[in-house]
N, C-alpha and C. Protein backbone atom coordinates (compact mmCIF):
# COMPACT_ATOMS: atom_id res chain seq x y z
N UNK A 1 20.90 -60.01 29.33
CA UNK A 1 21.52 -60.02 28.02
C UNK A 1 20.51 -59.52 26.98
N UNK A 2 21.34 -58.42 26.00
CA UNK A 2 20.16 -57.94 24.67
C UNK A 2 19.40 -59.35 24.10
N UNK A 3 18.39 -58.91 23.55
CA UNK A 3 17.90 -60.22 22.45
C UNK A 3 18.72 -59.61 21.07
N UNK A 4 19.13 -60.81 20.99
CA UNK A 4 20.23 -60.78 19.66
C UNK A 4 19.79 -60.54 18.40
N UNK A 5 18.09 -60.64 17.72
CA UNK A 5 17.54 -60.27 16.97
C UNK A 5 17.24 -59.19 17.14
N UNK A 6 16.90 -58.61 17.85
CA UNK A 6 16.80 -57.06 18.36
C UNK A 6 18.06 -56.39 17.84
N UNK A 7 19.19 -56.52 18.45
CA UNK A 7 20.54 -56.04 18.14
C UNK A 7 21.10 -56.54 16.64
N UNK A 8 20.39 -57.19 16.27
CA UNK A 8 20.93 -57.46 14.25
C UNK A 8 19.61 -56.26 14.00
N UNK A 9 18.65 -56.41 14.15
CA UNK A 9 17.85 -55.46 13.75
C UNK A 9 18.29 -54.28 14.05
N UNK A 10 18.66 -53.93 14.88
CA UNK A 10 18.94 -51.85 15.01
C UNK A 10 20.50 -52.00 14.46
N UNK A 11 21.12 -52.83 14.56
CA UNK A 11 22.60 -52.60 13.41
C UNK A 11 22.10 -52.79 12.16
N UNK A 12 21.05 -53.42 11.12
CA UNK A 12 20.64 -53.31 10.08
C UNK A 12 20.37 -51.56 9.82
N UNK A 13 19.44 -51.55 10.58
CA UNK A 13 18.65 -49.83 10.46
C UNK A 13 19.60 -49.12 10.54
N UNK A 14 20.66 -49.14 11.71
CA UNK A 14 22.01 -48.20 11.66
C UNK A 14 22.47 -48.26 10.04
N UNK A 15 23.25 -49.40 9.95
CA UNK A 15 23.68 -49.34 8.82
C UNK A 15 22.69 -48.83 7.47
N UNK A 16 21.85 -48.85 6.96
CA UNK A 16 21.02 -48.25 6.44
C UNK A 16 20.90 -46.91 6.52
N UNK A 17 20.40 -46.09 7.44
CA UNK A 17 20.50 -45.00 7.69
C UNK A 17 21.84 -44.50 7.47
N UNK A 18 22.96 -44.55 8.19
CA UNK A 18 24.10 -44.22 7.85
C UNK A 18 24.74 -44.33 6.45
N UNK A 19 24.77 -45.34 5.42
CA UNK A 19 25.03 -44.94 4.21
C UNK A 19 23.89 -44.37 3.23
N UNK A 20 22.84 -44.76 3.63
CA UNK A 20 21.97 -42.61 2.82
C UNK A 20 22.17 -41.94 3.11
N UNK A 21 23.07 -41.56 4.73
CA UNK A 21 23.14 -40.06 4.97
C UNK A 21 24.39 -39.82 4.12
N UNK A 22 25.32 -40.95 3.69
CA UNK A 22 26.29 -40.42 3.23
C UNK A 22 26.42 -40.24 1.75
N UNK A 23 25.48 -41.08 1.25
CA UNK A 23 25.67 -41.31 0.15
C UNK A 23 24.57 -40.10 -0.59
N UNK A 24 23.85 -39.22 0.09
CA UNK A 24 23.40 -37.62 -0.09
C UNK A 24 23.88 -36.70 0.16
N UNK A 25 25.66 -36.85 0.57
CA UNK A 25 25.68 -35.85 1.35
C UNK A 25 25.48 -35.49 2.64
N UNK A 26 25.08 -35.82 3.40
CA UNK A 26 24.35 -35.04 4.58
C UNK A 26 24.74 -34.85 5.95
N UNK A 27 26.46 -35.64 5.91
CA UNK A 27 27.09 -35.72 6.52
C UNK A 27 28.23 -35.76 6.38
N UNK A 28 29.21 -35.12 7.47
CA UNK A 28 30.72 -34.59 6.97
C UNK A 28 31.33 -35.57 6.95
N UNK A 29 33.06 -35.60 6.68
CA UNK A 29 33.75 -36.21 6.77
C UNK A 29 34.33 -37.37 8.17
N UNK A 30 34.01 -36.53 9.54
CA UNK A 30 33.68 -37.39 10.51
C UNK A 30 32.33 -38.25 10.33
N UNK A 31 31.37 -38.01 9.91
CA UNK A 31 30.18 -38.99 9.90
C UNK A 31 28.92 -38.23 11.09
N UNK A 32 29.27 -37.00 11.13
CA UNK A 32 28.05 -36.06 11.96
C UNK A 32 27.25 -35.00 11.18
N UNK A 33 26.22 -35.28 11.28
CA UNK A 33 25.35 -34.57 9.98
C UNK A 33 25.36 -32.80 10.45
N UNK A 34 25.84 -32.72 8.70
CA UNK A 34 25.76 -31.02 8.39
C UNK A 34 24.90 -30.28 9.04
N UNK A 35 24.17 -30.85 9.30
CA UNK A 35 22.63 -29.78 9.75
C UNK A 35 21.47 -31.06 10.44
N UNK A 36 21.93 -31.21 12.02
CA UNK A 36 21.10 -32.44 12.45
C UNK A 36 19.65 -31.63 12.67
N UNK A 37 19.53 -30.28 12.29
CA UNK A 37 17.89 -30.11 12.44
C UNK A 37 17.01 -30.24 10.87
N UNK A 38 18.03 -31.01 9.89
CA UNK A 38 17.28 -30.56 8.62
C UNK A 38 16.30 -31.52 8.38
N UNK A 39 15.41 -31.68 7.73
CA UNK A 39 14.25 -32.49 7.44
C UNK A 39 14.87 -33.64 6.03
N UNK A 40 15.70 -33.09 5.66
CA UNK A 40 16.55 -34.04 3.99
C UNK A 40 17.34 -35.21 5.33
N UNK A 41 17.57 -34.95 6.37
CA UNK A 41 18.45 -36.28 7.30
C UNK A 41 17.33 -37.33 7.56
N UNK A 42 18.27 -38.46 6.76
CA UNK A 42 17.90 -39.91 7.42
C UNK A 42 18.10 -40.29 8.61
N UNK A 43 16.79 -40.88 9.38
CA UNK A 43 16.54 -41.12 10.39
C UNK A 43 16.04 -42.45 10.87
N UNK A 44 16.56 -42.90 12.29
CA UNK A 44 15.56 -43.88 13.25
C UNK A 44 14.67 -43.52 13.35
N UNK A 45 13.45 -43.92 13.14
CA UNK A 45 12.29 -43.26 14.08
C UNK A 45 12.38 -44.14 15.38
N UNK A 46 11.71 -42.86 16.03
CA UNK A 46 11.16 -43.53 17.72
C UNK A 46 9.93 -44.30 17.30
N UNK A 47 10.07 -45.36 18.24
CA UNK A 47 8.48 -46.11 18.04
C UNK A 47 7.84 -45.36 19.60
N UNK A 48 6.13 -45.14 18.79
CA UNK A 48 5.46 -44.26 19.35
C UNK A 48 3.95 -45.14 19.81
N UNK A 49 4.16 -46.01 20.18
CA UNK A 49 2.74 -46.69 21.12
C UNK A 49 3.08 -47.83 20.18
N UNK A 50 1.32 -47.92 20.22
CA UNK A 50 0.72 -48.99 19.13
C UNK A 50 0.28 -48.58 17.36
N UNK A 51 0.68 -47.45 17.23
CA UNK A 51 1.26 -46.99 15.95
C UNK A 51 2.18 -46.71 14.90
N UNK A 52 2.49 -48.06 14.64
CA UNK A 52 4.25 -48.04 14.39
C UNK A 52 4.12 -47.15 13.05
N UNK A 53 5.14 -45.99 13.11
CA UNK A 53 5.82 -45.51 12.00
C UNK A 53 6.93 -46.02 11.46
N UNK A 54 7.46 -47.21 11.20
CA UNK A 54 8.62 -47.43 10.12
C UNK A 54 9.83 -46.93 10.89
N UNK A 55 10.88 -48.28 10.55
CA UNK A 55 12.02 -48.40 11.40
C UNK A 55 12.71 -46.87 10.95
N UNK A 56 12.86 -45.98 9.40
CA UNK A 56 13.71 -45.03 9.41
C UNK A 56 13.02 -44.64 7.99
N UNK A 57 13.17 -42.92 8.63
CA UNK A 57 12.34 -41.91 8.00
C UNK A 57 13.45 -41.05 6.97
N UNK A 58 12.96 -41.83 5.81
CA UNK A 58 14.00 -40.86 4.43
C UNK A 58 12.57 -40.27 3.55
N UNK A 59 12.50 -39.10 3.83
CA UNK A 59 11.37 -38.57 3.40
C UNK A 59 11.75 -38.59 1.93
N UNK A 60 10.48 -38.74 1.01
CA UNK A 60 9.13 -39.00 1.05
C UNK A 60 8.84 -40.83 1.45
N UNK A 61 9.87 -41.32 2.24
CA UNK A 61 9.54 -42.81 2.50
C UNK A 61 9.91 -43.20 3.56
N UNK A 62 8.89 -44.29 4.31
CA UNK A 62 9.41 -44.83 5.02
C UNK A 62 9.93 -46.03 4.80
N UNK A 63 11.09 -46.94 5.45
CA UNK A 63 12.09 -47.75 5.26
C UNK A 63 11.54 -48.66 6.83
N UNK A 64 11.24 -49.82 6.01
CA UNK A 64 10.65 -50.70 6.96
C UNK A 64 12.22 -51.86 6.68
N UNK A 65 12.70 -52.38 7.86
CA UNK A 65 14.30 -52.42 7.83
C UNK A 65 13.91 -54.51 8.37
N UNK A 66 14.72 -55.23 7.26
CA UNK A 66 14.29 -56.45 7.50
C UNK A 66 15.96 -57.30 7.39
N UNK A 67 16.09 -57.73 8.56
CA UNK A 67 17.45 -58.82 8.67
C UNK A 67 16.90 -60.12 9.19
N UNK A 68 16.41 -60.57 7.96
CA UNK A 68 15.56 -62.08 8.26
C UNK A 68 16.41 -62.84 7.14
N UNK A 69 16.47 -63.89 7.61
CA UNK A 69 16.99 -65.42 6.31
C UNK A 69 15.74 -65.64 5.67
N UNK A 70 14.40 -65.82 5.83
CA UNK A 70 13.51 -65.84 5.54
C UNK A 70 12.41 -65.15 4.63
N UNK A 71 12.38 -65.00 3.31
CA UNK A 71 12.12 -63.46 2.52
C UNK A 71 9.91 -63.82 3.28
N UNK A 72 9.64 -62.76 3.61
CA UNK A 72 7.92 -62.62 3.16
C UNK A 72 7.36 -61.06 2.44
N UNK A 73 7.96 -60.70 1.49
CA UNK A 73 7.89 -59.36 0.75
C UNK A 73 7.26 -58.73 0.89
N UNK A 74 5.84 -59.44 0.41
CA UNK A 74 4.06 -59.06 0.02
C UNK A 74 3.77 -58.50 1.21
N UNK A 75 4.06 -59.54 2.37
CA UNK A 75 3.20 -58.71 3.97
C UNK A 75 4.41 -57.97 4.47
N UNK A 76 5.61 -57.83 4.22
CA UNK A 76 5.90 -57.01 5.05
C UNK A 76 6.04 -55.46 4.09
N UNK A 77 5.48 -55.64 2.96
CA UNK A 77 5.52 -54.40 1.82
C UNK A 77 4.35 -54.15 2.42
N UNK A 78 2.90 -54.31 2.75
CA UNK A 78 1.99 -54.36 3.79
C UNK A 78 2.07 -53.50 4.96
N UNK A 79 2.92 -54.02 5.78
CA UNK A 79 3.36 -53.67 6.95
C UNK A 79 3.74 -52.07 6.94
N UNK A 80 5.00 -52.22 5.72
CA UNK A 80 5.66 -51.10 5.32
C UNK A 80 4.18 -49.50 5.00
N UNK A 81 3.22 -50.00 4.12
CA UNK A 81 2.72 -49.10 4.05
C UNK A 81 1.67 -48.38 5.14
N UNK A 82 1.10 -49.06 5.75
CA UNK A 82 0.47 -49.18 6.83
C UNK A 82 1.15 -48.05 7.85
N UNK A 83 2.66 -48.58 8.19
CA UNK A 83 3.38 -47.50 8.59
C UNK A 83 3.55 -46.20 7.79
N UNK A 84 3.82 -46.14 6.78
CA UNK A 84 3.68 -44.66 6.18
C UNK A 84 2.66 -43.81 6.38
N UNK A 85 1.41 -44.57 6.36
CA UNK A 85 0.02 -43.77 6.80
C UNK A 85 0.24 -43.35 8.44
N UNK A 86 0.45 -43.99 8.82
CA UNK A 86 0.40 -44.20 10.63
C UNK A 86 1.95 -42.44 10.70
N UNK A 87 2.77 -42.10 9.71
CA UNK A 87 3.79 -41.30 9.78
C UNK A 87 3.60 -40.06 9.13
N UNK A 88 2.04 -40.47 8.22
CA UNK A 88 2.20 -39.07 7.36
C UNK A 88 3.23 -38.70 6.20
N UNK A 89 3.50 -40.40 5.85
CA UNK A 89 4.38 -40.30 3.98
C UNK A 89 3.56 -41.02 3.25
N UNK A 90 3.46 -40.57 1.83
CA UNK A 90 3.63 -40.83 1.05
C UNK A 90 3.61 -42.29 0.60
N UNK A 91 4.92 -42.71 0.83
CA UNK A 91 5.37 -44.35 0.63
C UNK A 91 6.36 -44.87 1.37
N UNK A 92 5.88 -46.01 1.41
CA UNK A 92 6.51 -47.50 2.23
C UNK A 92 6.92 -48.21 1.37
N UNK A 93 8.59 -48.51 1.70
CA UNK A 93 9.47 -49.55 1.53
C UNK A 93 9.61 -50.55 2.26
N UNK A 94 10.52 -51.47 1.89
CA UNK A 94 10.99 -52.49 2.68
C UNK A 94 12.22 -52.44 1.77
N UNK A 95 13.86 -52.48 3.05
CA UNK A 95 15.04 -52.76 2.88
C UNK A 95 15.23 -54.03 3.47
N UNK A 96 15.42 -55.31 2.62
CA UNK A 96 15.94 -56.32 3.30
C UNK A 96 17.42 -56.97 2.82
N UNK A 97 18.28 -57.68 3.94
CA UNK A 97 19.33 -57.19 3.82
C UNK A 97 19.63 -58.85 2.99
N UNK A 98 21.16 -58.55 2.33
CA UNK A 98 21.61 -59.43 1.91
C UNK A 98 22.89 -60.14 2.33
N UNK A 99 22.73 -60.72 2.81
CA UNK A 99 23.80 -62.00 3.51
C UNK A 99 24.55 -61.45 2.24
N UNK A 100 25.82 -61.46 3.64
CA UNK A 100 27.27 -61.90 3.34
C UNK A 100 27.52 -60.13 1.88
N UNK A 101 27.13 -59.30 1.82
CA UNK A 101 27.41 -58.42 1.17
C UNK A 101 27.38 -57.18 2.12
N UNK A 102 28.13 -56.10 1.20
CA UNK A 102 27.62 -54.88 2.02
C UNK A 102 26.46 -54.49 2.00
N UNK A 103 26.27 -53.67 2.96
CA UNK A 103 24.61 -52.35 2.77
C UNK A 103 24.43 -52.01 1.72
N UNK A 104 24.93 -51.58 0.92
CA UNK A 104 24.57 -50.83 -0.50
C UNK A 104 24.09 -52.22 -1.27
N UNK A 105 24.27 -53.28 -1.20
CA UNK A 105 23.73 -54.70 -1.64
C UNK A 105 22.18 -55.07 -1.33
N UNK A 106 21.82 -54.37 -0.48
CA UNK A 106 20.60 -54.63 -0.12
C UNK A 106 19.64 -54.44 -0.37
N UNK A 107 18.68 -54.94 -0.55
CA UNK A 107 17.52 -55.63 -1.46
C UNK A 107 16.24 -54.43 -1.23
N UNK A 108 15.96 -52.93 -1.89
CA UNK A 108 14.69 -52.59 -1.44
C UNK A 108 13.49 -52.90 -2.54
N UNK A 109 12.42 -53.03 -2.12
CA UNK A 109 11.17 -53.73 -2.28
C UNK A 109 10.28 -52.53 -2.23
N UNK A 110 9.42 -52.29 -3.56
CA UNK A 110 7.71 -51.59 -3.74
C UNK A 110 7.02 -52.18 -3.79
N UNK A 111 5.73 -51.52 -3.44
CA UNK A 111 4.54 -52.47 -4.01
C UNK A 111 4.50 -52.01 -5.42
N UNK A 112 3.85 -52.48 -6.58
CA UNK A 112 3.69 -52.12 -7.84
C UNK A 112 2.82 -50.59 -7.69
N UNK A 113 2.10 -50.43 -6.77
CA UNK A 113 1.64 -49.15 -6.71
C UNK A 113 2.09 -48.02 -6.18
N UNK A 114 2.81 -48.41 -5.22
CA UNK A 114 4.23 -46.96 -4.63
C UNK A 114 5.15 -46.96 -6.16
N UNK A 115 5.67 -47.72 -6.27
CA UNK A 115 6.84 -48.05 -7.47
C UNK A 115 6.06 -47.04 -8.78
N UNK A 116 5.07 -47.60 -8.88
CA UNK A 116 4.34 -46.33 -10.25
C UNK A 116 3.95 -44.89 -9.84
N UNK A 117 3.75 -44.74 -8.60
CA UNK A 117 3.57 -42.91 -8.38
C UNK A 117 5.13 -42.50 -8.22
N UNK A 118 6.12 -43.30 -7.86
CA UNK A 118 7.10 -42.74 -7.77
C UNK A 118 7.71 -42.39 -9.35
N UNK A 119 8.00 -43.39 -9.59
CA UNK A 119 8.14 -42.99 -11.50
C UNK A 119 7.53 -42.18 -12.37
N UNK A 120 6.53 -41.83 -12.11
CA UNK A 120 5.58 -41.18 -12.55
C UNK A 120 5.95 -39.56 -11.98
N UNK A 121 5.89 -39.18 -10.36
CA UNK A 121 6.42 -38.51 -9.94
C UNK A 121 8.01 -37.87 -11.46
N UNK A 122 8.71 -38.74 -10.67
CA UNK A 122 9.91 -38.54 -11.97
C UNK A 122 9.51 -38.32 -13.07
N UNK A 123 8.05 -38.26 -13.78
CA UNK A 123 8.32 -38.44 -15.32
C UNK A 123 8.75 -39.28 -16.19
N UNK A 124 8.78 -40.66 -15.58
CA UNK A 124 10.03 -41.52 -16.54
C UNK A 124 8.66 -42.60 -16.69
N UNK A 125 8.81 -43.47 -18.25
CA UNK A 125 8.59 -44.76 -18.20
C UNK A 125 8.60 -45.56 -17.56
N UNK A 126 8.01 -46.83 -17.73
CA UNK A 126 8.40 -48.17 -16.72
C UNK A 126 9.58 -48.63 -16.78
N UNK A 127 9.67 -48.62 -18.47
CA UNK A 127 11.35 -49.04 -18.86
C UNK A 127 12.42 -48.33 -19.07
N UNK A 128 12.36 -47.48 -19.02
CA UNK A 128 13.32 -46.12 -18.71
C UNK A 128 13.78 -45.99 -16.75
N UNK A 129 12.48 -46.07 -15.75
CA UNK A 129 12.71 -46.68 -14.77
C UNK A 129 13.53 -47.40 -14.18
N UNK A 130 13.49 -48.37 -14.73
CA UNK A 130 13.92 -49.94 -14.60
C UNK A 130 15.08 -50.03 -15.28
N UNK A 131 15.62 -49.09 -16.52
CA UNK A 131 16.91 -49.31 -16.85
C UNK A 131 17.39 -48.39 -15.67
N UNK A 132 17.38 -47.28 -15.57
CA UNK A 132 17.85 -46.23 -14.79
C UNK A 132 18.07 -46.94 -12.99
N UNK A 133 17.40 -47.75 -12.89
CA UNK A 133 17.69 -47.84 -11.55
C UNK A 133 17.51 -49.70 -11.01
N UNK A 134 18.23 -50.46 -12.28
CA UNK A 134 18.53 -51.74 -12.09
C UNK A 134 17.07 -52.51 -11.11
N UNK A 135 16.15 -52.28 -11.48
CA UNK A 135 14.80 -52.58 -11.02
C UNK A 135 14.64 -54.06 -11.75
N UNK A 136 13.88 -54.56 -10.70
CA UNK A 136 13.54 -56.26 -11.03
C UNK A 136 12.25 -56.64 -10.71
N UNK A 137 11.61 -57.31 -11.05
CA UNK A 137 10.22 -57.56 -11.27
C UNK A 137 9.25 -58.79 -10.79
N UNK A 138 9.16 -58.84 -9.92
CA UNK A 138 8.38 -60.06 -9.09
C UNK A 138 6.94 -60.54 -9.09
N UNK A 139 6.50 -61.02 -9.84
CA UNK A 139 5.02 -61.74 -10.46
C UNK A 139 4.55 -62.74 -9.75
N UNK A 140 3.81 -62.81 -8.65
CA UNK A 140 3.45 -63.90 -8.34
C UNK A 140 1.83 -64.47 -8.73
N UNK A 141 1.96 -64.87 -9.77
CA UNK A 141 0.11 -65.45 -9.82
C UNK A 141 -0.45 -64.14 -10.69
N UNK A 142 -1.56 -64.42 -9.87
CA UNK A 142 -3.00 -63.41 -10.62
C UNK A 142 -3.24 -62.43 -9.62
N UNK A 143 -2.69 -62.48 -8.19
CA UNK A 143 -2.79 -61.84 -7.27
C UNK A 143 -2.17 -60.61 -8.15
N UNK A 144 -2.38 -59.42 -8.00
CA UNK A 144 -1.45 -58.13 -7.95
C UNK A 144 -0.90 -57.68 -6.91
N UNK A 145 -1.80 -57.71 -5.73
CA UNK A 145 -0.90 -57.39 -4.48
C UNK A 145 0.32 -58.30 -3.94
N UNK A 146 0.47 -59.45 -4.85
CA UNK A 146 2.09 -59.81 -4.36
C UNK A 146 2.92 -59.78 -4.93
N UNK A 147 2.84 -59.06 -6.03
CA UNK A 147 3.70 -58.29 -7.01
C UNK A 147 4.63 -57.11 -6.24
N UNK A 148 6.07 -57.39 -6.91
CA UNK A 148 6.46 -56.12 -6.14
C UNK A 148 7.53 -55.97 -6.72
N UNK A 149 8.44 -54.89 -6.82
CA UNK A 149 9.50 -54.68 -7.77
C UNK A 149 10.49 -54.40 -6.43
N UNK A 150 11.98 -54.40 -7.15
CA UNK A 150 13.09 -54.49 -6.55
C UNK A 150 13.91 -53.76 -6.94
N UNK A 151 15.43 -53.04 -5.93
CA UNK A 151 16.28 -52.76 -6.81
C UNK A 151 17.30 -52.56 -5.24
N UNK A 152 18.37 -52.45 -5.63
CA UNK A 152 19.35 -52.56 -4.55
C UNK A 152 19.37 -50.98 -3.67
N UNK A 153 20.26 -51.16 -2.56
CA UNK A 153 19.54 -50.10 -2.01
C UNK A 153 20.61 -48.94 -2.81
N UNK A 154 22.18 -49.58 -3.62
CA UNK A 154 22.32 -48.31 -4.00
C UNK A 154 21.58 -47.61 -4.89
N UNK A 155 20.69 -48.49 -5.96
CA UNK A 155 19.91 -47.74 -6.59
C UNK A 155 18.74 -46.91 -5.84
N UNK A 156 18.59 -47.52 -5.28
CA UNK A 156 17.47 -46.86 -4.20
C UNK A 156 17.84 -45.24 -3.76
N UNK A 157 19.27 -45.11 -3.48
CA UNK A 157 19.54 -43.67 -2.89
C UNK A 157 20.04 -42.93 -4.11
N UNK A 158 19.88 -43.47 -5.34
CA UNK A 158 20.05 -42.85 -6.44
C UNK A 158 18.35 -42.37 -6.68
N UNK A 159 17.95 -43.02 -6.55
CA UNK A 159 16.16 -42.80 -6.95
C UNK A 159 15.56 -41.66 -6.29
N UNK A 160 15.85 -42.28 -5.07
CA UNK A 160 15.27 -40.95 -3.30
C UNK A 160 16.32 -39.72 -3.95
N UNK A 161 17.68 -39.62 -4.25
CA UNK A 161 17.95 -38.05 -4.60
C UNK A 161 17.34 -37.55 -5.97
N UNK A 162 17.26 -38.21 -6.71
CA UNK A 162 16.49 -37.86 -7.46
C UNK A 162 14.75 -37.49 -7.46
N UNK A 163 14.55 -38.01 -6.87
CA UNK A 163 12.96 -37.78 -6.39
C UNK A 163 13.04 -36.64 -5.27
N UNK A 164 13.77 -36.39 -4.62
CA UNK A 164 13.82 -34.95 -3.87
C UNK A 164 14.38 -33.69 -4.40
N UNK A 165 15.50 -33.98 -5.76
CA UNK A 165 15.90 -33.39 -6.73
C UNK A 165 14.49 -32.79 -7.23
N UNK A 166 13.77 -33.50 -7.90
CA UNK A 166 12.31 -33.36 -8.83
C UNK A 166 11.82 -32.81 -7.96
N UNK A 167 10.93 -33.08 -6.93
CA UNK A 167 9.82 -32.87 -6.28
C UNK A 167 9.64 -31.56 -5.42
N UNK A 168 11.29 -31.58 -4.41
CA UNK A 168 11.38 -30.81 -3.81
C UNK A 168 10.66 -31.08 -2.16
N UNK A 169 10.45 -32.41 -2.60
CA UNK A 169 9.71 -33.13 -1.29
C UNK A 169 10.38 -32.98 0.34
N UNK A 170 11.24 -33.47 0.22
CA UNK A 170 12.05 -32.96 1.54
C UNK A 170 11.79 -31.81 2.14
N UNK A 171 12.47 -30.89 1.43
CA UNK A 171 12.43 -29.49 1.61
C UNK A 171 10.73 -28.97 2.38
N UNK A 172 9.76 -29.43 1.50
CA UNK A 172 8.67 -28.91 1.54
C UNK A 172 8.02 -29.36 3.61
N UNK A 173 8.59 -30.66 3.81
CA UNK A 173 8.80 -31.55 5.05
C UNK A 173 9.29 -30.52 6.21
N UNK A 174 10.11 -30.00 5.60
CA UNK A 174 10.35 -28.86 6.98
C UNK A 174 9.58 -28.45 7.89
């Protein structure tokens, strides 16, 4: 028999992956992508040894994919970046999911320092940011590294087209 956390975990990542591909475009009306050799398609990654690259590759980020009752943000925003280096991006997320809602409900997580090159990237303020993409703000202490900002994942695939809009990042990924 599967391990059942295993199988909530790759139906999390499915689901994830599947509404960014749709919600960019990137896939037709059956749900089979326009162009499965393009570098703009959201992806599973394969896990590749003892170098994990991040459950799914939406360039310029990787999407570290969390279906836990249990929140630990800080280390697995950690985790998340660690994998981006180990993949050759940019930046590491964490999508964690939210009971009892849909996918587009779901909770993605920066560190305060991905979260500012990305905005910045864009050109935009902190608070121009943060209006634009329903961003929330997590302070813990004096620590900075357990600081981390938030915003749902539909804002999230509003942000990523826009940041491939700007940048041209994807494209360049080819």
């Amino acid at each position: 028999m599967a391990n059942p956390h295993k199988t909530r975990g790759t139906a999390w990542e499915s689901a994830i992956r599947d509404f960014l591909n749709r919600f960019l475009g990137l896939v037709d009306e059956t749900g089979a992508l326009r162009d499965p050799m393009s570098g703009d398609n959201i992806r599973r990654a394969a896990q590749e040894g003892a170098r994990d690259v991040g459950d799914i590759h939406a360039a310029p980020f990787i999407i570290e994919a969390k279906d836990v009752a249990s929140r630990a943000v800080p280390t697995w925003l950690r985790q998340a970046e660690v994998e981006a280096v180990h993949a050759g991006f940019p930046h590491g997320v964490v999508v964690h999911k939210t009971r009892r809602a849909p996918v587009h409900a779901g909770r993605v997580h920066f560190t305060v320092r991905t979260w500012t090159r990305v905005r910045l990237a864009l050109g935009h303020t902190s608070r121009n940011t943060a209006e634009l993409y329903g961003c929330t703000f997590t302070v813990r202490g004096l620590d900075t590294d357990r600081w981390y900002v938030s915003m749902s994942l539909w804002d999230f695939a509003s942000l990523l087209a826009d940041y491939r809009a700007h940048s041209g990042v994807a494209r360049a990924l080819r």
